[in-house]
C-alpha atoms as a PDB file:
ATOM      1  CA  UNK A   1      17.190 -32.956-157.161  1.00  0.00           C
ATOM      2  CA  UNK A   2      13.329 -34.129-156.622  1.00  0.00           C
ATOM      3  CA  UNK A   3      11.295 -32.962-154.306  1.00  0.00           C
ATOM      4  CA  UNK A   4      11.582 -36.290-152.135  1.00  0.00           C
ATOM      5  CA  UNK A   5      15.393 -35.876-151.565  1.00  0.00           C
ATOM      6  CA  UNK A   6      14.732 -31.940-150.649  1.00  0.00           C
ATOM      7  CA  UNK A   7      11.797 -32.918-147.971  1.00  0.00           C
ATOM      8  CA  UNK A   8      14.483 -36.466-147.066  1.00  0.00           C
ATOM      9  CA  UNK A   9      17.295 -33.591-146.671  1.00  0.00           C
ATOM     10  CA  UNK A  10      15.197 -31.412-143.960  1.00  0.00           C
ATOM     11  CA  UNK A  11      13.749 -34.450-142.132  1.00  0.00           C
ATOM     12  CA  UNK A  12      17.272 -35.796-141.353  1.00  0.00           C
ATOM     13  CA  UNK A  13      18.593 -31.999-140.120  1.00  0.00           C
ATOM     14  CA  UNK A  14      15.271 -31.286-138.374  1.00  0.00           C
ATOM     15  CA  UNK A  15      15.725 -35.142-136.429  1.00  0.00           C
ATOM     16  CA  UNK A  16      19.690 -34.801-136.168  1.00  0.00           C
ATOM     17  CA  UNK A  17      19.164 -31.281-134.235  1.00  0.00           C
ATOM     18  CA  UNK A  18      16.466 -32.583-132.025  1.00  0.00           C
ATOM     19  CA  UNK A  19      18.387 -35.724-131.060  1.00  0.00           C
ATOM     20  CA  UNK A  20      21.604 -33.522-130.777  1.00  0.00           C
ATOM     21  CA  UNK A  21      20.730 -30.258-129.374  1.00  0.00           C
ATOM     22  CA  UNK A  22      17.392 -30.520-128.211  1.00  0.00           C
ATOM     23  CA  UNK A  23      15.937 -28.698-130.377  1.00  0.00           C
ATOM     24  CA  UNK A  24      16.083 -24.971-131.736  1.00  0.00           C
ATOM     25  CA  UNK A  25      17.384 -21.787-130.114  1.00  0.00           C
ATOM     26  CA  UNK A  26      17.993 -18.290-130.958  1.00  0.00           C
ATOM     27  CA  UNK A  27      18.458 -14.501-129.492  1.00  0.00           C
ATOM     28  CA  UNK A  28      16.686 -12.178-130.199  1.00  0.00           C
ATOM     29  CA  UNK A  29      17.247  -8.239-130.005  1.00  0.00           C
ATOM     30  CA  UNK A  30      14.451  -6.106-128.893  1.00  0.00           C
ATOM     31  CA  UNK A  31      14.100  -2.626-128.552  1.00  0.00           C
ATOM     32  CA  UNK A  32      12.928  -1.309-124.893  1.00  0.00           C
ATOM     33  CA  UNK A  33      13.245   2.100-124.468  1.00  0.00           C
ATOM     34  CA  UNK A  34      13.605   4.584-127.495  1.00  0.00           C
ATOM     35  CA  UNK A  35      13.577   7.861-126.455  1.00  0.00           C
ATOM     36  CA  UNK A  36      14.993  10.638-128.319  1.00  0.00           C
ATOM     37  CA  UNK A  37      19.131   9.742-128.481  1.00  0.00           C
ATOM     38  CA  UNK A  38      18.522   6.879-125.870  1.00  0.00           C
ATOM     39  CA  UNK A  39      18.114   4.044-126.973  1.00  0.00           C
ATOM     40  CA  UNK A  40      18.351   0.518-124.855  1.00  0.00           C
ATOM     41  CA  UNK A  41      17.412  -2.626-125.936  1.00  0.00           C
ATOM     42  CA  UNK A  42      17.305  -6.267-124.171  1.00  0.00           C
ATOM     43  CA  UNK A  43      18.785 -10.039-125.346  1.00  0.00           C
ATOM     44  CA  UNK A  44      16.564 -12.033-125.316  1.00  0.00           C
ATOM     45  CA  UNK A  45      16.690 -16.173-125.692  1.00  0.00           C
ATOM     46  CA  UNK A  46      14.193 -18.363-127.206  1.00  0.00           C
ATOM     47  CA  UNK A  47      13.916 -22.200-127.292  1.00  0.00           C
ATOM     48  CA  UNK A  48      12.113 -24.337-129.490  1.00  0.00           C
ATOM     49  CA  UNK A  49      11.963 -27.428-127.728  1.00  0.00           C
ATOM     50  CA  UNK A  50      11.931 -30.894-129.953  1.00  0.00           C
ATOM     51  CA  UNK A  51      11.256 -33.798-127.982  1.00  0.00           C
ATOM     52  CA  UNK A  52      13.760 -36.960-128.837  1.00  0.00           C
ATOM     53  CA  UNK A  53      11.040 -39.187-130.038  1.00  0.00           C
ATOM     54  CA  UNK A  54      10.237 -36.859-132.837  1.00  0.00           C
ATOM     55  CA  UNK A  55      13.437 -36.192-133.747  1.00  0.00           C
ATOM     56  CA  UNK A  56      14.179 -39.901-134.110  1.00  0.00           C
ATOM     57  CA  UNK A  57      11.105 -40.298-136.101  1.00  0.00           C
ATOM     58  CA  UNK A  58      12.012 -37.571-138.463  1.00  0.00           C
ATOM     59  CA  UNK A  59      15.443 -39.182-138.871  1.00  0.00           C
ATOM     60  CA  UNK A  60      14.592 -42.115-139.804  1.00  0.00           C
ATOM     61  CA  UNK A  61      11.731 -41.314-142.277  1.00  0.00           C
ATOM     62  CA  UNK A  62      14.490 -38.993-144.123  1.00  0.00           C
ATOM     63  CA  UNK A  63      16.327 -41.996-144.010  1.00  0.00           C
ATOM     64  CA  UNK A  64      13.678 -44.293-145.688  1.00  0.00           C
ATOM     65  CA  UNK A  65      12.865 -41.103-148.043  1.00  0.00           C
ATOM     66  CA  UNK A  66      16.858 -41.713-149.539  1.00  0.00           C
ATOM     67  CA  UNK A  67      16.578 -44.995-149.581  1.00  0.00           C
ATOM     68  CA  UNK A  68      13.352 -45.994-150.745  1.00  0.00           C
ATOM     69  CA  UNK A  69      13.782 -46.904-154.489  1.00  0.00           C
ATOM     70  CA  UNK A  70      11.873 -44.697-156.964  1.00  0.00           C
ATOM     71  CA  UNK A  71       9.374 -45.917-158.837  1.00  0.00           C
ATOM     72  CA  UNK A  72       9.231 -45.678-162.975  1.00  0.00           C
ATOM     73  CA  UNK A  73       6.532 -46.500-165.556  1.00  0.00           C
ATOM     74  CA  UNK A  74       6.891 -48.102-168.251  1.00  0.00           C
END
């Protein structure tokens, strides 16, 4: 596996999730009060927005990226 079909791989996930989902999202934990034996922490929810235009532009250069024929010397 070259290093074309690994970077043609991530642009088709990265423009599939973005035309999908929207993008990215995640929770994450966080610690707000630690005192002694009490501990209490907070969720909390983070977005990674991805508008749709560059997810379809990432999709379809991963799409070129597989397709594109390699070239060979000779």
């Amino acid at each position: 596996m070259t290093l074309r079909y690994i970077a043609a791989s991530v642009l088709v996930i990265v423009g599939l999730v973005s035309l999908l989902l929207g993008g990215f999202r995640w929770t994450e934990n966080k610690t707000v009060i630690d005192v002694g034996p009490v501990k209490a922490t907070a969720e909390e929810h983070k977005t990674l927005p991805i508008p749709p235009v560059v997810g379809g532009l990432a999709l379809v250069g991963g799409i070129v990226l597989f397709v594109m024929p390699t070239k060979r010397r000779v």
